[in-house]
N, C-alpha and C. Protein backbone atom coordinates (compact mmCIF):
# COMPACT_ATOMS: atom_id res chain seq x y z
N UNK A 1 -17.58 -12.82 -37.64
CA UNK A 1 -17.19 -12.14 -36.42
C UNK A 1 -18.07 -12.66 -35.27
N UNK A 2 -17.41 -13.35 -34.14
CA UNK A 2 -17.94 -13.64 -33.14
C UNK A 2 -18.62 -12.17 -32.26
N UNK A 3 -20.09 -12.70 -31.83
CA UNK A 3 -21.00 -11.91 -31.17
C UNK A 3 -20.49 -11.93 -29.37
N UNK A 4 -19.48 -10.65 -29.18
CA UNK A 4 -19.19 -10.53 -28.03
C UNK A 4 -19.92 -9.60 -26.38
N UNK A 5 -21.18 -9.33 -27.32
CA UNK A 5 -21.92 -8.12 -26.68
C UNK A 5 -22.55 -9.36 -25.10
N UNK A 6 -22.34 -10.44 -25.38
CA UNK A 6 -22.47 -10.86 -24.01
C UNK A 6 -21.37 -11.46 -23.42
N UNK A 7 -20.49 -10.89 -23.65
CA UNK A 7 -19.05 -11.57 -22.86
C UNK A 7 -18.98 -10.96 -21.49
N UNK A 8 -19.27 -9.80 -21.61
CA UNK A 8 -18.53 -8.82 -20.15
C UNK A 8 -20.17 -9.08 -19.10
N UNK A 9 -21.44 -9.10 -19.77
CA UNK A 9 -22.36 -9.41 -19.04
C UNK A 9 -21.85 -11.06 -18.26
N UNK A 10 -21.65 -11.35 -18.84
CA UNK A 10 -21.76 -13.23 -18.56
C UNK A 10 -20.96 -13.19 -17.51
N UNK A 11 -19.34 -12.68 -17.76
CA UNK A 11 -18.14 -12.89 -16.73
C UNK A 11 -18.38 -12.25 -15.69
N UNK A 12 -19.13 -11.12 -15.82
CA UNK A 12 -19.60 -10.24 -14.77
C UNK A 12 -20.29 -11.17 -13.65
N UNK A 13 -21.04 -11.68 -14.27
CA UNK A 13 -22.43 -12.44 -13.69
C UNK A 13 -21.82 -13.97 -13.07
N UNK A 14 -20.52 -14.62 -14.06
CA UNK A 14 -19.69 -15.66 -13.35
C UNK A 14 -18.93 -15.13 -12.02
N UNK A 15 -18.49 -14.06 -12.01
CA UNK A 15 -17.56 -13.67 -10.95
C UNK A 15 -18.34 -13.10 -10.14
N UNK A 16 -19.63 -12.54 -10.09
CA UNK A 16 -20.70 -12.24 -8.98
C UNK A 16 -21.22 -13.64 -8.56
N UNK A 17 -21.27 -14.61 -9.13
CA UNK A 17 -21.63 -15.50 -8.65
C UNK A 17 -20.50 -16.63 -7.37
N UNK A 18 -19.04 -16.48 -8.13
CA UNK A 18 -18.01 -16.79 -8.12
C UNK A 18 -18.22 -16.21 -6.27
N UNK A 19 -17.78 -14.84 -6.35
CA UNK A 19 -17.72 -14.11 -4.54
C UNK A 19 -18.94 -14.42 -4.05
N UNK A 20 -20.22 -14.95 -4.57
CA UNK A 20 -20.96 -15.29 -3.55
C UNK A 20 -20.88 -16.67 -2.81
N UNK A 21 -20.41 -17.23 -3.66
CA UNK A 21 -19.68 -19.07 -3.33
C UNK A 21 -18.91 -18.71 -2.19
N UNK A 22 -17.67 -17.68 -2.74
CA UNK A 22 -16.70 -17.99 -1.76
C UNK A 22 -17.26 -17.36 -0.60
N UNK A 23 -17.78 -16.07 -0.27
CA UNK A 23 -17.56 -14.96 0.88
C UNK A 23 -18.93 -15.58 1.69
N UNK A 24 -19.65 -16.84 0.72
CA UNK A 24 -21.25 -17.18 1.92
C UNK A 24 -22.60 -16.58 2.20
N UNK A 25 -22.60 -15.77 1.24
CA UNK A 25 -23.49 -14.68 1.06
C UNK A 25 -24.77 -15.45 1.05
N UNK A 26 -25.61 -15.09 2.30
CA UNK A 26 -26.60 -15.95 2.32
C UNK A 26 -28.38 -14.99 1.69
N UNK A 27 -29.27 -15.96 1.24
CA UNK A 27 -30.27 -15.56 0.45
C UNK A 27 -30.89 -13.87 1.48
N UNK A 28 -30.94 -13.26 0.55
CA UNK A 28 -31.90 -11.94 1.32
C UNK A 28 -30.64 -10.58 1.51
N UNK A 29 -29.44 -11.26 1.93
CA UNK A 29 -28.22 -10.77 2.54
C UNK A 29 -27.88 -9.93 1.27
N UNK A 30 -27.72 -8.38 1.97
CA UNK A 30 -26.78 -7.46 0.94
C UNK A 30 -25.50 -7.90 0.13
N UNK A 31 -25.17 -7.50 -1.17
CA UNK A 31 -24.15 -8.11 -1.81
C UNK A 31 -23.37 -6.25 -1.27
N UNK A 32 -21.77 -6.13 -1.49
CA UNK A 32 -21.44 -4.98 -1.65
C UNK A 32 -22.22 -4.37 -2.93
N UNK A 33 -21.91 -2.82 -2.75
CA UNK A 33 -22.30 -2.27 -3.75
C UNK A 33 -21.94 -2.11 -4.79
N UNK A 34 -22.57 -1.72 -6.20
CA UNK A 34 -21.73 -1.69 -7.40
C UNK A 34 -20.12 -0.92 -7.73
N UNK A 35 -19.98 -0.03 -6.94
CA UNK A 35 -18.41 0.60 -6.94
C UNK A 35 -17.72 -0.35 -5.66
N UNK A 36 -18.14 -0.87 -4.99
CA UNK A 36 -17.72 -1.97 -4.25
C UNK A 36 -16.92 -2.91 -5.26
N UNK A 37 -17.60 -3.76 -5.65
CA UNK A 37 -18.27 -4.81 -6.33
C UNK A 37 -16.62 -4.38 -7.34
N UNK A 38 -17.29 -2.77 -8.02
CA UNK A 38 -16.13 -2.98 -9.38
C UNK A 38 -14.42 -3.28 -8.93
N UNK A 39 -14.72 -2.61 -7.72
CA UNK A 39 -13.14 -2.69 -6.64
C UNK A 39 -12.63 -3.95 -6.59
N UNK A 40 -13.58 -4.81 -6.09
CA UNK A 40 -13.26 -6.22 -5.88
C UNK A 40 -12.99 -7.28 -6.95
N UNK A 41 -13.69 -6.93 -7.72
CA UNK A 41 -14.00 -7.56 -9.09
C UNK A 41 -12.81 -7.15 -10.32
N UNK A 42 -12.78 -5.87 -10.13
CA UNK A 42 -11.48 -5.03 -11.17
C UNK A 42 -12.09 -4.88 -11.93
């Protein structure tokens, strides 16, 4: 059985990374917040 306990961390962490590429989010700069975040993210 494949070890999935880091799947949803990882994709999480690809697609937070993913909207900071696109939207320009520069170093220091607020990200939205986590119920933000889940909105945008799904």
């Amino acid at each position: 059985m494949p070890n999935t306990s880091l799947a949803v961390p990882e994709s999480a962490l690809r697609a937070i990374r993913k909207l900071i590429a696109e939207q320009g989010y520069k170093p220091g700069e607020s990200l939205p917040s986590q119920r933000d975040l889940a909105v945008l993210l799904g």
